[in-house]
C-alpha atoms as a PDB file:
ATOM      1  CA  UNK A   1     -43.106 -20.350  -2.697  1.00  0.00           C
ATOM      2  CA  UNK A   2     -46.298 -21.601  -2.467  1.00  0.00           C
ATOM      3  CA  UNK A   3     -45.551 -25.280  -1.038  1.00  0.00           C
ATOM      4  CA  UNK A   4     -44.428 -23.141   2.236  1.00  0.00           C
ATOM      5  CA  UNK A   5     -46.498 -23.308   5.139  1.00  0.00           C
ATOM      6  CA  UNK A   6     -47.377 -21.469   8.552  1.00  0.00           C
ATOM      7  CA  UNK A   7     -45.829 -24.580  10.514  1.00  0.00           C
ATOM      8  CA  UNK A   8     -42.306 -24.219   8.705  1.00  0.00           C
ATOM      9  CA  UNK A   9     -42.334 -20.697   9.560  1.00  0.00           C
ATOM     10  CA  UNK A  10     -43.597 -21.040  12.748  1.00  0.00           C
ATOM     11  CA  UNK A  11     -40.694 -23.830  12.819  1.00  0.00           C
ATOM     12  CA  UNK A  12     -38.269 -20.807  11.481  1.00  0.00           C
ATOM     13  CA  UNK A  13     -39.103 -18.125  14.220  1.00  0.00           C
ATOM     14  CA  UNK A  14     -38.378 -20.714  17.391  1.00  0.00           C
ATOM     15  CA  UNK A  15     -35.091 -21.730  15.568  1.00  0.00           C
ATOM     16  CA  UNK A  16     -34.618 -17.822  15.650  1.00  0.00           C
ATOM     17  CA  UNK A  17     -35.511 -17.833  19.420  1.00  0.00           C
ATOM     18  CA  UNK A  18     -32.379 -19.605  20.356  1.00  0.00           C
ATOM     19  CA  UNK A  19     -29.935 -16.987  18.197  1.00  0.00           C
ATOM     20  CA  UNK A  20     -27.698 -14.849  20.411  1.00  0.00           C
ATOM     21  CA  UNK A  21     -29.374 -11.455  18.698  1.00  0.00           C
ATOM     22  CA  UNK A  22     -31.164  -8.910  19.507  1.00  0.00           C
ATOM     23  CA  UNK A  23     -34.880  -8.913  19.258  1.00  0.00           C
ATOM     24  CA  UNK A  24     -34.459  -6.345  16.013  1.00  0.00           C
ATOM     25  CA  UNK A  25     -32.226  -8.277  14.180  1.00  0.00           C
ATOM     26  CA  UNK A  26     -34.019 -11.480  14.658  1.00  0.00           C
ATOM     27  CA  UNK A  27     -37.106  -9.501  13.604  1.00  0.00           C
ATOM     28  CA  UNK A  28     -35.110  -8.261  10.813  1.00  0.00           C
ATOM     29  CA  UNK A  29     -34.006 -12.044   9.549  1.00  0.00           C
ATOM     30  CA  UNK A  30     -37.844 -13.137   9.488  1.00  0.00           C
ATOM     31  CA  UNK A  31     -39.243 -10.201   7.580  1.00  0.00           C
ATOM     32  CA  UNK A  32     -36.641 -10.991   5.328  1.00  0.00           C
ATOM     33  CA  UNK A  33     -38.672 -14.081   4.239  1.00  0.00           C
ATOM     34  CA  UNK A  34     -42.410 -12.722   4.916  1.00  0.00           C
ATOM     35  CA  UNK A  35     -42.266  -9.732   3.247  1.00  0.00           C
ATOM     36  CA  UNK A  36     -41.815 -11.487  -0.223  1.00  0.00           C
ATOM     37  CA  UNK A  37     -44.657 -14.356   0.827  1.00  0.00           C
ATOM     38  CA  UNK A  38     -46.773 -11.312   1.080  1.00  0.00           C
ATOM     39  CA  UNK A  39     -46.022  -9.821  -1.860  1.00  0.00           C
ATOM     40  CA  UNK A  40     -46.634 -12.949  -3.719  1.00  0.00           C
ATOM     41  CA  UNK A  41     -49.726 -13.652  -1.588  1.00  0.00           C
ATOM     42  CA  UNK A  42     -50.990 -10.047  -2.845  1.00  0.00           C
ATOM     43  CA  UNK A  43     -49.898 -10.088  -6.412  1.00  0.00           C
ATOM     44  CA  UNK A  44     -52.030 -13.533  -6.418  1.00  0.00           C
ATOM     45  CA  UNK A  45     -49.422 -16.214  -7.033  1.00  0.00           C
ATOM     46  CA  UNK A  46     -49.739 -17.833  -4.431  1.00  0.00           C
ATOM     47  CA  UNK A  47     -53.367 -19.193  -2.908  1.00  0.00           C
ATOM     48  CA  UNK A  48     -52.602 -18.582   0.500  1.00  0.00           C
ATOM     49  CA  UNK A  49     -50.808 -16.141   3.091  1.00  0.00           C
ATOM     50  CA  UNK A  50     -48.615 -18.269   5.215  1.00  0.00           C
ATOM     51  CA  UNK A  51     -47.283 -15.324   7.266  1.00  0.00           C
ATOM     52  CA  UNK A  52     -50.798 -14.411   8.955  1.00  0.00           C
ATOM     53  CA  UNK A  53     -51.092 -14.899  12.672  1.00  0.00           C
ATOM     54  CA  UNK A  54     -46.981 -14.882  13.512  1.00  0.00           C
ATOM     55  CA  UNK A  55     -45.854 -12.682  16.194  1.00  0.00           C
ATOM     56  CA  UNK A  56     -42.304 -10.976  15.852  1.00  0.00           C
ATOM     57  CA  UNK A  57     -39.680 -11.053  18.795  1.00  0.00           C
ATOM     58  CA  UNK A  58     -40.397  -7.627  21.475  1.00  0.00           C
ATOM     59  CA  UNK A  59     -37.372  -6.476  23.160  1.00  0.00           C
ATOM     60  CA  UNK A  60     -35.204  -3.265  23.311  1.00  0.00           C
ATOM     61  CA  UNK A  61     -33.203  -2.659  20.602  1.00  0.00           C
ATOM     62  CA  UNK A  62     -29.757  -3.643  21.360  1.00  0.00           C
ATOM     63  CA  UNK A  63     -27.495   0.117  20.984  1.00  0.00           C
ATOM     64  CA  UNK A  64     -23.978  -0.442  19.563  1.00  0.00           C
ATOM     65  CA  UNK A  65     -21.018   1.254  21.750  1.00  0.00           C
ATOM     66  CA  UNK A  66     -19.403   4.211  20.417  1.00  0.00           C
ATOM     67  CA  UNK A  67     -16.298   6.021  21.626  1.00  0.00           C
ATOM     68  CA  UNK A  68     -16.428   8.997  23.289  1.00  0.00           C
ATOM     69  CA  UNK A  69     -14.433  11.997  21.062  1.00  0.00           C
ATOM     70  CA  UNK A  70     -11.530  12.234  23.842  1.00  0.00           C
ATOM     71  CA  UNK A  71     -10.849   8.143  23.717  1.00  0.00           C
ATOM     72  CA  UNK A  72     -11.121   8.735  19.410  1.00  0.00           C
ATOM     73  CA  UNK A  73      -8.742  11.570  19.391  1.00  0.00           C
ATOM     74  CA  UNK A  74      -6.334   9.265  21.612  1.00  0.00           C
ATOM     75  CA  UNK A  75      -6.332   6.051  19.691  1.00  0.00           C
ATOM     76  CA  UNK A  76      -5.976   8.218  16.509  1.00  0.00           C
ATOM     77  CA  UNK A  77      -2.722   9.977  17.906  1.00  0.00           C
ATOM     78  CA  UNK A  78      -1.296   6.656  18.417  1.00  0.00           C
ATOM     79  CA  UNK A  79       0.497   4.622  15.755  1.00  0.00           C
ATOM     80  CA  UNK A  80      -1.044   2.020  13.939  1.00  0.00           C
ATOM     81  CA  UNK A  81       0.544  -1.421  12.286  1.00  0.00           C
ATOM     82  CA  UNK A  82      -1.670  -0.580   9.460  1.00  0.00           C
ATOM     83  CA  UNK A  83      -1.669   2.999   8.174  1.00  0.00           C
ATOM     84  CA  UNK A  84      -4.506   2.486   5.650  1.00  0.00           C
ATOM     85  CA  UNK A  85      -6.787   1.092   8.463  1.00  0.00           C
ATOM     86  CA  UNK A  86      -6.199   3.974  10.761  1.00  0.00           C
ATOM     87  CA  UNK A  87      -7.042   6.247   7.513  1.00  0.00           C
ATOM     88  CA  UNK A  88     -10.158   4.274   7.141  1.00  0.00           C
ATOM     89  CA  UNK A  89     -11.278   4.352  10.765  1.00  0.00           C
ATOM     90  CA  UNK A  90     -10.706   8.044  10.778  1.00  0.00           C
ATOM     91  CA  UNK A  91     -12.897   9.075   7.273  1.00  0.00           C
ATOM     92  CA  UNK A  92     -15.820   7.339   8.610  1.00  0.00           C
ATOM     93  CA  UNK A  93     -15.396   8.871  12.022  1.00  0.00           C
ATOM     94  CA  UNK A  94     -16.150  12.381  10.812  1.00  0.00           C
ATOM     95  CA  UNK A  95     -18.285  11.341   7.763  1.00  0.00           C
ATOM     96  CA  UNK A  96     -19.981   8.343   8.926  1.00  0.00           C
ATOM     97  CA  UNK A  97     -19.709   6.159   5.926  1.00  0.00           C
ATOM     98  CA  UNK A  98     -20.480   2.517   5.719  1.00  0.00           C
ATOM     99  CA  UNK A  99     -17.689  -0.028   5.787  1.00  0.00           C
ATOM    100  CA  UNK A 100     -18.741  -0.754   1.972  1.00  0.00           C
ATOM    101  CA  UNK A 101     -19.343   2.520   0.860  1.00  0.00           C
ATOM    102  CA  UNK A 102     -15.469   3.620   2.068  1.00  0.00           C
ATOM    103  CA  UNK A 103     -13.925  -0.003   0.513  1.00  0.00           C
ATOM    104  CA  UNK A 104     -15.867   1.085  -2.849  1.00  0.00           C
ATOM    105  CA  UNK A 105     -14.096   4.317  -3.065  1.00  0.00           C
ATOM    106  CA  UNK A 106     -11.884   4.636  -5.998  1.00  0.00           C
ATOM    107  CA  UNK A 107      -9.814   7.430  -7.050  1.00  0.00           C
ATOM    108  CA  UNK A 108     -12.535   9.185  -9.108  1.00  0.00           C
ATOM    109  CA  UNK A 109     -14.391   9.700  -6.294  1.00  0.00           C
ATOM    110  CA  UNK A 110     -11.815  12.127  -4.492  1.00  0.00           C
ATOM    111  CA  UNK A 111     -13.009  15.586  -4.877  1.00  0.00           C
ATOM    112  CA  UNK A 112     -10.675  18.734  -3.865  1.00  0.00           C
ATOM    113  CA  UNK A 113     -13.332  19.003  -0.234  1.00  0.00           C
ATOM    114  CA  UNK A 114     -15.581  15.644  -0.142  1.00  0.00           C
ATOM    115  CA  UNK A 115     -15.704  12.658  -1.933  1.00  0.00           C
ATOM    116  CA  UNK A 116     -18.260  11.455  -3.908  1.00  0.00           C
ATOM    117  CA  UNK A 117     -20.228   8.248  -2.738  1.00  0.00           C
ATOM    118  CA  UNK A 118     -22.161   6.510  -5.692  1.00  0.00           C
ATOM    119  CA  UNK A 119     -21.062   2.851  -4.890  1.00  0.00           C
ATOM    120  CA  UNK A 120     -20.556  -0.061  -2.408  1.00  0.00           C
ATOM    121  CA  UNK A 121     -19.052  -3.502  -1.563  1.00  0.00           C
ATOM    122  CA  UNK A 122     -19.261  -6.005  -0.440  1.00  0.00           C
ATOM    123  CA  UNK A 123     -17.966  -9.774  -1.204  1.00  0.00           C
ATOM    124  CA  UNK A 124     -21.085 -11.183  -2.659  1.00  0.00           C
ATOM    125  CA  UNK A 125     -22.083  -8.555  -5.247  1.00  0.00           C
ATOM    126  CA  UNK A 126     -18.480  -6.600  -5.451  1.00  0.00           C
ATOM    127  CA  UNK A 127     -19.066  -3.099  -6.592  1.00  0.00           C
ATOM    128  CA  UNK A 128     -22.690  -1.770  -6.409  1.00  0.00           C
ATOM    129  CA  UNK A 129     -25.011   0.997  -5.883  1.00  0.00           C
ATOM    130  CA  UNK A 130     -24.922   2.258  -2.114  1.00  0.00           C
ATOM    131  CA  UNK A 131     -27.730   1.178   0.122  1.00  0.00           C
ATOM    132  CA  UNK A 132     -30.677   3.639  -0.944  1.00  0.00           C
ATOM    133  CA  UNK A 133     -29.090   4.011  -4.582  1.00  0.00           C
ATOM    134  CA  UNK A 134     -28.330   7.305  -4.200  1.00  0.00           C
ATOM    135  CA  UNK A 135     -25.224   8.964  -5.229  1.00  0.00           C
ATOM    136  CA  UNK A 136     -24.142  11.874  -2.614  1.00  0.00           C
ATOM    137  CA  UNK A 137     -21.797  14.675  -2.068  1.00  0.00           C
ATOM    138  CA  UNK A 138     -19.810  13.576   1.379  1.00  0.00           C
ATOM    139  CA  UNK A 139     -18.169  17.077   2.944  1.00  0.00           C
ATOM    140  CA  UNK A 140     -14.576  16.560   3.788  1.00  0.00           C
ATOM    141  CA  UNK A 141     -13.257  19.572   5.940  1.00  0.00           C
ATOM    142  CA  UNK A 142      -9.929  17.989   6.569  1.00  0.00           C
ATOM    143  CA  UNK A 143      -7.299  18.977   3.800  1.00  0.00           C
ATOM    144  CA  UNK A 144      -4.686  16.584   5.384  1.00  0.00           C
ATOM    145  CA  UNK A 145      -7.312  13.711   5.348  1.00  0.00           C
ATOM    146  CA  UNK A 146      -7.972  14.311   1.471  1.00  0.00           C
ATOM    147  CA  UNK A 147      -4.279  14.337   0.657  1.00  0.00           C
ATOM    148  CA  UNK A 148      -3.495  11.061   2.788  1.00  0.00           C
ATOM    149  CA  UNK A 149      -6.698   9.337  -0.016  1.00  0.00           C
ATOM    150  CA  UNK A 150      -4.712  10.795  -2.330  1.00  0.00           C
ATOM    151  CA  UNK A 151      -1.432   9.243  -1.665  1.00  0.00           C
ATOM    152  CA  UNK A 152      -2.590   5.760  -0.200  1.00  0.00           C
ATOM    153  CA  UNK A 153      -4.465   5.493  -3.943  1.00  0.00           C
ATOM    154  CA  UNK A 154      -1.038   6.629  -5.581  1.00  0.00           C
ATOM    155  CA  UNK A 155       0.781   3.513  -3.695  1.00  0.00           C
ATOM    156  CA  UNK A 156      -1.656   1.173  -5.097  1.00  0.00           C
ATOM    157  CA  UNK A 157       0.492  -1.800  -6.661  1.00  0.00           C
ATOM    158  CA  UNK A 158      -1.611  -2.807  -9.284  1.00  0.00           C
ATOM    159  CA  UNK A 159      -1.348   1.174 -10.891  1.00  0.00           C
ATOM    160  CA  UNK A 160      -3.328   4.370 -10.504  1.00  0.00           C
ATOM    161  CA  UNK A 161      -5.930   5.246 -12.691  1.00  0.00           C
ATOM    162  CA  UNK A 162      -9.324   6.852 -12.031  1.00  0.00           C
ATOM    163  CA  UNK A 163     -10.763   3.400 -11.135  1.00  0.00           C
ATOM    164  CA  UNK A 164      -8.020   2.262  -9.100  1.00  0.00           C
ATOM    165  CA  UNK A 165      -9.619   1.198  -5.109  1.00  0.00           C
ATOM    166  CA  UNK A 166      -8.508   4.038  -2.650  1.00  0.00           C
ATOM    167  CA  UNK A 167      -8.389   1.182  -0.107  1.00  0.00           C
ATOM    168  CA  UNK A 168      -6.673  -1.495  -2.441  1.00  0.00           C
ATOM    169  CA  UNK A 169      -6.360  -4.911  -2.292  1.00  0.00           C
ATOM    170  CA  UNK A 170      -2.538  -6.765  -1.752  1.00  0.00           C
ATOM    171  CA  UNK A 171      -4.430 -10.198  -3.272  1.00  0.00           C
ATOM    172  CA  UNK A 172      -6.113  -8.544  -6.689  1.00  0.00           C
ATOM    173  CA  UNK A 173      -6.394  -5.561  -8.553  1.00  0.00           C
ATOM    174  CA  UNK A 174      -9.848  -5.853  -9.129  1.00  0.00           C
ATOM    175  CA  UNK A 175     -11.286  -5.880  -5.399  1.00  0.00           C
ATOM    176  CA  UNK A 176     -10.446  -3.459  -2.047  1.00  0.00           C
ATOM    177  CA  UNK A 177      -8.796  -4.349   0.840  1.00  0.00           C
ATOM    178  CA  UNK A 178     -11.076  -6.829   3.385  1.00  0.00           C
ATOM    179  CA  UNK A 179     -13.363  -4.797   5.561  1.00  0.00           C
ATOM    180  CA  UNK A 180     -12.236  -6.719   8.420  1.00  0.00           C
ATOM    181  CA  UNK A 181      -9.062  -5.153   8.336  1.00  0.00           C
ATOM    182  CA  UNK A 182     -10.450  -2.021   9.559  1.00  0.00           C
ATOM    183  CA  UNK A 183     -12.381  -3.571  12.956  1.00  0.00           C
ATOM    184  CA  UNK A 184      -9.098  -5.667  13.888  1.00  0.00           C
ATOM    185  CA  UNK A 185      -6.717  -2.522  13.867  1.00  0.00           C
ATOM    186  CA  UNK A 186      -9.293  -0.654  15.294  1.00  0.00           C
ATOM    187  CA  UNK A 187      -9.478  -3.444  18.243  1.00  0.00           C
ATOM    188  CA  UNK A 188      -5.458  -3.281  18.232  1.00  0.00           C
ATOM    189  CA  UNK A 189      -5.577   0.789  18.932  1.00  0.00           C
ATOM    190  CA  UNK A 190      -8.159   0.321  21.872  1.00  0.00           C
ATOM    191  CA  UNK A 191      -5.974  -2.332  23.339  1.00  0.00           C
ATOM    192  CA  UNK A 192      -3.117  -0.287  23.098  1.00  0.00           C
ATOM    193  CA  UNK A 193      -4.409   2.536  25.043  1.00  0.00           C
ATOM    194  CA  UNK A 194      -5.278   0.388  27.609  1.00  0.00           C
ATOM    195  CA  UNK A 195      -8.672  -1.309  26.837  1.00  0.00           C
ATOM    196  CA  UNK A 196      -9.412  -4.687  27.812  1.00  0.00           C
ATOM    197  CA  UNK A 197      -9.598  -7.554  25.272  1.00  0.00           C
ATOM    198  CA  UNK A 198     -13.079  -7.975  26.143  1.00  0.00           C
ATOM    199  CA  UNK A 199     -13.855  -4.473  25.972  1.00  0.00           C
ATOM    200  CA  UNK A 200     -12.273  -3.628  22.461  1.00  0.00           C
ATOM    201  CA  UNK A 201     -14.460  -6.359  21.127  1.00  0.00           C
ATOM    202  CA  UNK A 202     -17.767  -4.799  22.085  1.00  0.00           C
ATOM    203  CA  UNK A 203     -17.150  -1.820  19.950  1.00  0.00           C
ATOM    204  CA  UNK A 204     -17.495  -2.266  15.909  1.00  0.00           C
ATOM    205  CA  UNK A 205     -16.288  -0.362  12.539  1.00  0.00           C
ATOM    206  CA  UNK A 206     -20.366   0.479  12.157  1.00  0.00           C
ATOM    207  CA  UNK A 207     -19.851   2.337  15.388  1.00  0.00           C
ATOM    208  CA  UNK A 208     -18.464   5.587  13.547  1.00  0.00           C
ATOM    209  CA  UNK A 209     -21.791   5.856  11.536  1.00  0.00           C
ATOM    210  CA  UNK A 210     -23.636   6.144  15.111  1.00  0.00           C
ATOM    211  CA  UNK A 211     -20.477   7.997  16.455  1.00  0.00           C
ATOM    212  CA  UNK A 212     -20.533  10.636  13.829  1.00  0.00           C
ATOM    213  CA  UNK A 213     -24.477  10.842  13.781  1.00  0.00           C
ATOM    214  CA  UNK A 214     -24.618  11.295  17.304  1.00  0.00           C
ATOM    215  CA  UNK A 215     -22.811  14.139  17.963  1.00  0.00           C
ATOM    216  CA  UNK A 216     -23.799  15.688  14.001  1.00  0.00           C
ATOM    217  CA  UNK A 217     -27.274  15.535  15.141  1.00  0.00           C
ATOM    218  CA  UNK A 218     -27.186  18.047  17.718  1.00  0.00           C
ATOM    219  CA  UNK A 219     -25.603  20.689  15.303  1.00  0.00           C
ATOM    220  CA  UNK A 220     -26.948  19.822  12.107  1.00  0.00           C
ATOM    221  CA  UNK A 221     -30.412  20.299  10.182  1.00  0.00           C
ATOM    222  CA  UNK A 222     -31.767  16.779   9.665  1.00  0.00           C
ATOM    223  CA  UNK A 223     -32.179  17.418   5.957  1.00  0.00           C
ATOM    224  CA  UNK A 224     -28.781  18.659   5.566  1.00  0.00           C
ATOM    225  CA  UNK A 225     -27.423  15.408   7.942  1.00  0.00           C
ATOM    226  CA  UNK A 226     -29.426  13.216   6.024  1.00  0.00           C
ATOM    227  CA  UNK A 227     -27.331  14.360   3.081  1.00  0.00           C
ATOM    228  CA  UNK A 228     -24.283  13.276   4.134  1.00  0.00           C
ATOM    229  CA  UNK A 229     -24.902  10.067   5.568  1.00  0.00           C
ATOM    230  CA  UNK A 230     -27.551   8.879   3.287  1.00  0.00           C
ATOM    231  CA  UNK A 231     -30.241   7.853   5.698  1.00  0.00           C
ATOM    232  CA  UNK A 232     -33.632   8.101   3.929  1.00  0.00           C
ATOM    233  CA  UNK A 233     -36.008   8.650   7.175  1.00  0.00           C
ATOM    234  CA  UNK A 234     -35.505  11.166  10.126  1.00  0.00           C
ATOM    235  CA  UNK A 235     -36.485   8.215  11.800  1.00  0.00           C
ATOM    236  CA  UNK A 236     -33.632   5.908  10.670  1.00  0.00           C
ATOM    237  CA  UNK A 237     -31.509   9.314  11.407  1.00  0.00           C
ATOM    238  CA  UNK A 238     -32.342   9.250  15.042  1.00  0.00           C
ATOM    239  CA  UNK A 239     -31.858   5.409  15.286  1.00  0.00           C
ATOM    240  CA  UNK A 240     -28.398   6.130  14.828  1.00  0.00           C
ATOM    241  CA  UNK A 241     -28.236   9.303  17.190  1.00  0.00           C
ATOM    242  CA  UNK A 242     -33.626  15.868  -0.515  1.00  0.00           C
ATOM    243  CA  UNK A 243     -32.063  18.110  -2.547  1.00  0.00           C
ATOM    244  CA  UNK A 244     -29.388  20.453  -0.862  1.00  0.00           C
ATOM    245  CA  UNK A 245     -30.344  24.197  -1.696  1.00  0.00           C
ATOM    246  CA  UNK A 246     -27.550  27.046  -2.166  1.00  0.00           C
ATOM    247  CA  UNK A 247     -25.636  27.682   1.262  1.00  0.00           C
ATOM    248  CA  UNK A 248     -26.164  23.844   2.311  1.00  0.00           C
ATOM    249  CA  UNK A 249     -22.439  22.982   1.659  1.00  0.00           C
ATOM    250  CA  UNK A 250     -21.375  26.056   3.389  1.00  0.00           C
ATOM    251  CA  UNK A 251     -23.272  24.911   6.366  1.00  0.00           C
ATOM    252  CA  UNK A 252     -22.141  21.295   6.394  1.00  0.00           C
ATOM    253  CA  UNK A 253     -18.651  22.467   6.035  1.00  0.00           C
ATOM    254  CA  UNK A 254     -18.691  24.778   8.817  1.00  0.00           C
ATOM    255  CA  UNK A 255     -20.531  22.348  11.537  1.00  0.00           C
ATOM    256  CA  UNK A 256     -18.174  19.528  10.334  1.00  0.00           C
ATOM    257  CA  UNK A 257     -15.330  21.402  10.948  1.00  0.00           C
ATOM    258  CA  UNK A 258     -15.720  23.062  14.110  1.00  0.00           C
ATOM    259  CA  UNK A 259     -17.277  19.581  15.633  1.00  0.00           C
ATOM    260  CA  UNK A 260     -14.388  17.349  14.692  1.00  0.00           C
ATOM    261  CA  UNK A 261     -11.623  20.014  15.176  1.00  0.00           C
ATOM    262  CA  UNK A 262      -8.606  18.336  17.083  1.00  0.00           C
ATOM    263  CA  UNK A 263      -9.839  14.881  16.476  1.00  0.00           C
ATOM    264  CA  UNK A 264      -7.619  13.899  13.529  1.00  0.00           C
ATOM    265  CA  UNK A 265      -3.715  14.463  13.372  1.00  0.00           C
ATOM    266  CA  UNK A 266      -1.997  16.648  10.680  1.00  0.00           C
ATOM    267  CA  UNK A 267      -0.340  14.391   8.188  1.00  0.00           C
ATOM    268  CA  UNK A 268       2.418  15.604   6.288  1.00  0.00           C
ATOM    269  CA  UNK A 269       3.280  15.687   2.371  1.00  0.00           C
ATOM    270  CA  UNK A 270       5.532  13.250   2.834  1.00  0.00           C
ATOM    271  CA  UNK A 271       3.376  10.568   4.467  1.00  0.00           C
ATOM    272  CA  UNK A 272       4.497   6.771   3.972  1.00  0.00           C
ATOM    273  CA  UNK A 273       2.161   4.202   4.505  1.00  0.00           C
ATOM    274  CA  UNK A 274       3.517   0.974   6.462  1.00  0.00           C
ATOM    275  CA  UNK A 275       1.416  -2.448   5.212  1.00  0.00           C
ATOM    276  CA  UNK A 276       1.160  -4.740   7.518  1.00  0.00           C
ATOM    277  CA  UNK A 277       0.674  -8.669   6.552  1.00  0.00           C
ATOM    278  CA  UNK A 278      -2.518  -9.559   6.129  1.00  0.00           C
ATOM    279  CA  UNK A 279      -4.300 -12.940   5.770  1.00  0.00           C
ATOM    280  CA  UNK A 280      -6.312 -13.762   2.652  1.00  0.00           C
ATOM    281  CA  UNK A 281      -9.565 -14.158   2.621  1.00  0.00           C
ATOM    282  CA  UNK A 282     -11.304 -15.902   0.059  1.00  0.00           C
END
């Protein structure tokens, strides 16, 4: 750490300067590599602060599209080639989970109203705490939507048990299904109700968390909001759009339910999932 110098990371930020990104996530990139020369610089291991004097990228921050609740309820009415991606794309729409946090779910996390988010995923780490390492109580207002967890976990090939992926793998047992298999099919639906190619591709799974937070904000105490979607600053709240005390779940429930009414179609007890083909991904 301490053989790096203000020319290499001046060197870093202009090779940043060319990167089709928004200012943020450029910004994002570098402090991912001067926040920890800073530490070191301040816990004394190393002699010198390399970082001092660099100026970060100014810009707007770019704002990810999200679907209006009329175009949701209309691609959700349609049928999908994959069943478990539509059943993905519609739990984050009305809880706004992260892609990771909903391929983590297993079926110990299915409660009789929510589900219970204590983990995430991703490729490089496989299961692990969620972002803040917090575990939280997600409201689930949908009976139909619980049920349809329920039975995509009991059609998991590899066997049920209370650690078996809700969103299972076709490759292993021991991982979820890609999280790229819920943006594609949600590309697909767009298409099919008459988006353009280009169009579909401007909108991502990470939308729902800014779709549901968006319209949640309006209705919902911060603190109780914050509680659902895990976002540890009002201020990281209203970028996308604490204890809960007796009555909060009432609350939640109620908001939830009357905000997202219509959006989602009834399933019925006899749902049957269709798998589509999917390519493997190391």
């Amino acid at each position: 750490m301490g053989e790096i110098t203000a020319a290499e990371i001046d060197a870093f930020i202009k090779h940043m300067a060319a990167k089709d990104l928004s200012a943020s996530r450029k910004n994002v990139v570098i402090k991912a590599g001067t926040k920890p020369l800073r530490w070191a610089f301040a816990k004394g291991w190393i002699a010198t602060d390399p970082t001092r004097g660099h100026i970060l990228f100014s810009g707007d921050n770019a704002k990810r599209n999200i679907l209006t609740p009329t175009i949701a309820a209309a691609i959700f009415r349609n049928n999908w080639n994959n069943e478990r991606a539509k059943i993905g794309n519609m739990l984050a729409s009305v809880t706004g989970l992260r892609c990771g946090e909903i391929q983590a779910l297993r079926f110990q996390d299915i409660g009789p109203d929510c589900i219970y988010v204590g983990h995430s995923w991703n490729k490089e780490d496989n299961l692990k705490p969620t972002k803040n390492n917090e575990k939280r109580t997600v409201e689930i207002q949908f009976p139909f939507l619980i049920n349809a967890l329920i039975k995509l976990t009991q059609q998991n090939p590899w066997g049920v048990s209370p650690e078996s992926y809700v969103f299972w793998s076709e490759y292993k047992s021991d991982i979820p299904m890609h999280g790229t298999v819920f943006l594609d099919n949600l590309r697909k639906a767009l298409i099919e109700i008459g988006f353009s190619t280009e169009k579909a591709q401007q909108y991502l799974f990470h939308g729902w968390r800014h779709f549901y937070t968006s319209y949640m904000i309006k209705r919902l105490e911060k603190k109780l909001l914050k509680s659902q979607t895990g976002h540890k600053t009002d201020g990281m709240l209203e970028l996308y759009g604490d204890h809960q005390t007796e009555g909060d779940r009432e609350t939640i429930q109620t908001v939830q339910r009357e905000t997202f009414a219509g959006l989602l179609p009834e399933y019925s007890n006899t749902l049957e999932f269709k798998i589509a083909p999917q390519t493997a991904v190391a």
